[in-house]
Protein backbone atom coordinates (compact mmCIF):
# COMPACT_ATOMS: atom_id res chain seq x y z
CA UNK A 1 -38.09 -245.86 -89.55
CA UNK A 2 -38.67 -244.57 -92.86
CA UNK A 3 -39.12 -246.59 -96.25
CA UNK A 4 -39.76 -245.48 -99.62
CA UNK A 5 -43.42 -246.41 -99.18
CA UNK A 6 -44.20 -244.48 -95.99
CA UNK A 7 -42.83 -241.23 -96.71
CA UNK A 8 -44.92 -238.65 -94.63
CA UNK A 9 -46.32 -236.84 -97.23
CA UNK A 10 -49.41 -235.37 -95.33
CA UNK A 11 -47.02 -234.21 -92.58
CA UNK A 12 -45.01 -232.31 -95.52
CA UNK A 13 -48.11 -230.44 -96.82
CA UNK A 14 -49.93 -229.76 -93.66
CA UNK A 15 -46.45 -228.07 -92.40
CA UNK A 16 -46.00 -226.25 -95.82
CA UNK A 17 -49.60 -225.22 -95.75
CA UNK A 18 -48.84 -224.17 -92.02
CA UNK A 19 -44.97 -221.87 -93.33
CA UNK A 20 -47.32 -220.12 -95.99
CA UNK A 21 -50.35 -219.42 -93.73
CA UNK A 22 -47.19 -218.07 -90.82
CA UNK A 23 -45.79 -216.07 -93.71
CA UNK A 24 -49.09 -214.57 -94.97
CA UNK A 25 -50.03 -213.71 -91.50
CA UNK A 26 -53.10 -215.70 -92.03
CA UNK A 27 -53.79 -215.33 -88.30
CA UNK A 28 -55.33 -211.87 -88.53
CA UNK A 29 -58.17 -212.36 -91.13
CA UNK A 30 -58.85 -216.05 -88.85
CA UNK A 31 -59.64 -213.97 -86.02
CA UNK A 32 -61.44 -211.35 -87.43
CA UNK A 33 -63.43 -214.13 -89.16
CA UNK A 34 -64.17 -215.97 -85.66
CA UNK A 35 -66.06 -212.69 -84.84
CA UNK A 36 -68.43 -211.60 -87.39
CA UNK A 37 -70.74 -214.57 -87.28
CA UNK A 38 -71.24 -217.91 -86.03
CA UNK A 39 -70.98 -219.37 -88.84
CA UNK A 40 -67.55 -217.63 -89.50
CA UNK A 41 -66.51 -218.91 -85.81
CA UNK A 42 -67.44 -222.43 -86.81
CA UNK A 43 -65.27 -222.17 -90.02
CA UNK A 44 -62.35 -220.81 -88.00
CA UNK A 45 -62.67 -223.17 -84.84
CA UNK A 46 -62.41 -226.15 -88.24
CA UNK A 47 -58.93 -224.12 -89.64
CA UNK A 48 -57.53 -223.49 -86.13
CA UNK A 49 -54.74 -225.89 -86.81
CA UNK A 50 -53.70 -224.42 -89.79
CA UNK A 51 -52.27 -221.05 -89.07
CA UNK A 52 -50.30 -219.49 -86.21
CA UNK A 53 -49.72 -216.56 -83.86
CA UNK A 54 -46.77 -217.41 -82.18
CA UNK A 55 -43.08 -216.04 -83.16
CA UNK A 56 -41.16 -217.94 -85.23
CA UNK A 57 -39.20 -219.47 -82.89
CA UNK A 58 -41.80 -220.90 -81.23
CA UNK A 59 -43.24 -222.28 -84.91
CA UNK A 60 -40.14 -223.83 -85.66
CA UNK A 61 -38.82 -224.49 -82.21
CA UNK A 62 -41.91 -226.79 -80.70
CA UNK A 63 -44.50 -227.05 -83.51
CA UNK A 64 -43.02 -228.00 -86.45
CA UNK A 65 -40.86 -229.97 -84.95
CA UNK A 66 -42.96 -231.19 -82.52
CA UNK A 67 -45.62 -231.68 -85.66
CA UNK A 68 -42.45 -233.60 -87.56
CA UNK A 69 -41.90 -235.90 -85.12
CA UNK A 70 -45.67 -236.99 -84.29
CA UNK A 71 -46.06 -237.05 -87.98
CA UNK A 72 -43.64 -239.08 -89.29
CA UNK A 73 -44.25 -241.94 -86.29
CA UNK A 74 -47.88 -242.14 -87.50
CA UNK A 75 -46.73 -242.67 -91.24
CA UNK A 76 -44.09 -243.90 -91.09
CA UNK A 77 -43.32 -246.19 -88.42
CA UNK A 78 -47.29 -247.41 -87.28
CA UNK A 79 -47.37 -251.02 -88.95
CA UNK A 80 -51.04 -250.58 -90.57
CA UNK A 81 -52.09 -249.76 -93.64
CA UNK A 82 -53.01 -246.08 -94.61
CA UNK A 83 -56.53 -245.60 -94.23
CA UNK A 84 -55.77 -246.62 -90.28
CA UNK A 85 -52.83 -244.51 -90.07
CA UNK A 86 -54.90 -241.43 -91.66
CA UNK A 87 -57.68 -242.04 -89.13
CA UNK A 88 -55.40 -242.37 -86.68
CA UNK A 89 -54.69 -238.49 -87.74
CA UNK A 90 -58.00 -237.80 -88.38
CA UNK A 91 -58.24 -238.47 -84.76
CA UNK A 92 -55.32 -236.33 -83.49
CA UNK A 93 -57.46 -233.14 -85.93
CA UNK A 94 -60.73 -234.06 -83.96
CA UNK A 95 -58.76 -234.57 -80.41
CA UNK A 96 -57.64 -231.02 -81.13
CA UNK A 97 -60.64 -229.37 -82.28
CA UNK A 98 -62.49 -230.52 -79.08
CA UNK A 99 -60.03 -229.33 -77.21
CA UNK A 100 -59.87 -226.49 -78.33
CA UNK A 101 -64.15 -225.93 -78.42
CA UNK A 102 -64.22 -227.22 -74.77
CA UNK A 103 -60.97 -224.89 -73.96
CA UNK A 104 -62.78 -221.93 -75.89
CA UNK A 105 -66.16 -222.42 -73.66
CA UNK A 106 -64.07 -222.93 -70.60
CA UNK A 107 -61.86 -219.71 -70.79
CA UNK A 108 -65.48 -217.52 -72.21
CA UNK A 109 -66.82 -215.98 -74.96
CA UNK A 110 -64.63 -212.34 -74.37
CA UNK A 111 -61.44 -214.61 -75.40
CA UNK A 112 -59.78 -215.77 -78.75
CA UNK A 113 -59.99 -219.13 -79.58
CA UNK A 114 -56.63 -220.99 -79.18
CA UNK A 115 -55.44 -221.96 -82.70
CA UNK A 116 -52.11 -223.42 -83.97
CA UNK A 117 -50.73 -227.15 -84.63
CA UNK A 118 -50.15 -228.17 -80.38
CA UNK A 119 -53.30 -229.57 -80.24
CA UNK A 120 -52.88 -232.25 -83.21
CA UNK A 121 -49.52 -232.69 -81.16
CA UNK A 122 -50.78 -233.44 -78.23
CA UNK A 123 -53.90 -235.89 -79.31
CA UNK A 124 -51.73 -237.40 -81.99
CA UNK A 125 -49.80 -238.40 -78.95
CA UNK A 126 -52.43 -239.85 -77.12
CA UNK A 127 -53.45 -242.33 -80.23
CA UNK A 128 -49.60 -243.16 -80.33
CA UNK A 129 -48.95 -243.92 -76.80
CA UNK A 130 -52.42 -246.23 -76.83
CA UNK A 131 -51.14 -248.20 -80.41
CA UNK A 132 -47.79 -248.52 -78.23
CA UNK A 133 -49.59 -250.02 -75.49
CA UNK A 134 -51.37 -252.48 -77.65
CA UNK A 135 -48.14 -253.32 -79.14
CA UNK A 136 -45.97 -253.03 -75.88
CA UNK A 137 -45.20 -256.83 -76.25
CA UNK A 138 -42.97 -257.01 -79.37
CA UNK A 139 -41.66 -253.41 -79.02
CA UNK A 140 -37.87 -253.62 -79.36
CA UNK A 141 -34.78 -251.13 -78.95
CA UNK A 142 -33.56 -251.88 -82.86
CA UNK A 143 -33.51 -250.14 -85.96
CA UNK A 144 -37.15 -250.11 -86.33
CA UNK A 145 -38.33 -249.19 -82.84
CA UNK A 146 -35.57 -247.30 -81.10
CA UNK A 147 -36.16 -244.03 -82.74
CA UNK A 148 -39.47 -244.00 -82.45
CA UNK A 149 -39.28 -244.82 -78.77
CA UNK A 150 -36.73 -241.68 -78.84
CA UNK A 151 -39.42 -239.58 -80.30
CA UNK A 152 -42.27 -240.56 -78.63
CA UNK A 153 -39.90 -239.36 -75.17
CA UNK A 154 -39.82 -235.91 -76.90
CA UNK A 155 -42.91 -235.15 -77.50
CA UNK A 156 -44.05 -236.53 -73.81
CA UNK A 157 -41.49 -233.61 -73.29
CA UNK A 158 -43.43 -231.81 -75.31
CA UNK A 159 -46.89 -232.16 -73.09
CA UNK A 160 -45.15 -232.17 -69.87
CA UNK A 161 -42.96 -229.03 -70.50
CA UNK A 162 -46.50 -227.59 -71.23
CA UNK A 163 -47.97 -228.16 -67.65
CA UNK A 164 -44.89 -226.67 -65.91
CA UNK A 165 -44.67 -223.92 -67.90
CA UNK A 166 -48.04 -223.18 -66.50
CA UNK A 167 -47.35 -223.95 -63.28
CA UNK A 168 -44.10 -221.37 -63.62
CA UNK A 169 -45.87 -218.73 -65.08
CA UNK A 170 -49.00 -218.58 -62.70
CA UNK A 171 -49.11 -214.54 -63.52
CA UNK A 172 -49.66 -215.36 -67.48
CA UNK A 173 -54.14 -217.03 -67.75
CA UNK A 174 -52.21 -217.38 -71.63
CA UNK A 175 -50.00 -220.49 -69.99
CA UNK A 176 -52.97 -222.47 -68.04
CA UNK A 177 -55.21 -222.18 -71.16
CA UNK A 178 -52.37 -223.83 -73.28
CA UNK A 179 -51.70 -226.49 -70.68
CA UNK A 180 -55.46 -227.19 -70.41
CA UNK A 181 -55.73 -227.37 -74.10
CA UNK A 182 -53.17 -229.77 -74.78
CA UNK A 183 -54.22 -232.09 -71.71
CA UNK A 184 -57.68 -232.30 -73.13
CA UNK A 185 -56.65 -233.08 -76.48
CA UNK A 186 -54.01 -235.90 -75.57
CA UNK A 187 -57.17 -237.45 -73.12
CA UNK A 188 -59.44 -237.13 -75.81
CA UNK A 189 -57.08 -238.58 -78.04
CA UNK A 190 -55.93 -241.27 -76.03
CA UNK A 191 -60.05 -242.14 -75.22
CA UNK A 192 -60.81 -241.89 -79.42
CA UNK A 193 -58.25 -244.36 -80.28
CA UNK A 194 -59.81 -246.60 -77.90
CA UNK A 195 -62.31 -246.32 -80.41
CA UNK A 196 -60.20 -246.89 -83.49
CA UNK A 197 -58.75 -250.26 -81.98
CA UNK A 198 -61.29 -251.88 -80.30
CA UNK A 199 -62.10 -253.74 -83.47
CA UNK A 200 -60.36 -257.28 -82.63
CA UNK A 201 -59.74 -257.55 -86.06
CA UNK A 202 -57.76 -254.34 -86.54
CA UNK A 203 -55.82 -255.71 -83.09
CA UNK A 204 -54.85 -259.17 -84.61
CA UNK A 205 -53.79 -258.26 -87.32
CA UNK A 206 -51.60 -255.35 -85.90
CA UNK A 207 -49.82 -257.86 -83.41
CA UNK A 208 -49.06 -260.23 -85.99
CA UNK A 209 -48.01 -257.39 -88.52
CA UNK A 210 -45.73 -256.19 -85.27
CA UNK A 211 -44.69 -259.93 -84.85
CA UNK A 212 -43.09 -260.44 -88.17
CA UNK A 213 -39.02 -259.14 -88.65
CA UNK A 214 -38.11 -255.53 -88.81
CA UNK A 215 -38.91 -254.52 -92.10
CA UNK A 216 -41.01 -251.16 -92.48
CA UNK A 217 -41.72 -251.80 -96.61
CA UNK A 218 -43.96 -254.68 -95.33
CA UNK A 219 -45.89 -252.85 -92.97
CA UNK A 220 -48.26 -251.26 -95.75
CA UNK A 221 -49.48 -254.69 -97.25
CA UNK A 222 -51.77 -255.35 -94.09
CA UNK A 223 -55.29 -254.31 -93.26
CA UNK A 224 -55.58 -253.05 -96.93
């Protein structure tokens, strides 16, 4: 799935950036930010993904990996060239960030603002499983496609796992507000890359770039 060309390099430094911020506790002056102005809310609600409150097991266990794995199939295995793959993040950021402004209104102004990388999860998600529906015809279970398939099964595991944990822990509001959250961002991701391949042009050229033989170093040369 990988090729010396599509190395995930902004998954690397986002989760680097997101280890430092974890080991700085950068979570403290975030909040504390989010309520001394609106201005400083709007400036945290914009760096929500990059810090986190949760232990470390829960970091390493579901985020970062869960981050991994959503990263490296946008980078690494989506056959277009990188300014569409970075929207396609772009849009996973933005699917988050709504999420987690509509989830923030939703739960009132007396609560924290739900920060962390689950959101990008979740709405990077959505944009995957619409590309995978566009390209549903010439999807195989090979080399190129069979981990990927693999990985897009874990992090619907991922989203799902989410909504019962909810459901199982009716007593904790902090479980429904985390379900909501990622629901709305893997909607609203799922409804923005509508947006990103609606352009006919961007959807020819992906099936015959899907079309060709397995080879991932000639996945880069299209659309560029």
């Amino acid at each position: 799935m990988l090729s010396p060309r599509r190395w995930p390099y902004l998954t690397v430094t986002i989760l680097v950036v997101t280890v430092i911020a974890q080991i700085e506790n950068a979570v403290i002056p975030l909040y504390s930010l989010s309520r001394s102005s609106t201005g400083g809310l709007i400036l945290a609600l914009f760096l929500h993904p990059f810090v986190h409150h949760m232990d470390p097991w829960h970091l390493w266990g579901d985020l970062v990996l869960g981050f991994l794995v959503m990263g490296i199939l946008i980078e690494s295995w989506v056959a277009l060239s990188w300014k569409y793959r970075y929207a396609m993040y772009g849009l996973a950021y933005v699917s988050s960030l709504v999420a987690c402004v509509l989830t923030w209104q939703w739960i009132g102004f007396t609560h924290n603002i739900i920060i962390g990388l689950s959101g990008i999860i979740s709405g990077g998600f959505g944009v995957l499983v619409l590309y995978c529906w566009i390209v549903r015809k010439s999807l195989r279970v090979d080399r190129r496609d069979a981990p990927a398939l693999i990985a897009l099964g874990y992090l619907l595991s991922f989203l799902v796992s989410s909504v019962v944990n909810a459901f199982t822990h009716m007593q904790d509001p902090g479980a429904a507000d985390s379900a909501i959250y990622h629901v709305l961002a893997f909607f609203c991701g799922f409804y923005l890359g509508r947006w990103l391949f609606r352009d006919p042009k961007v959807r020819n050229t992906l099936l015959q770039t899907r079309s060709r033989p397995s080879d991932t170093s000639n996945c880069t040369s299209h659309l560029d």
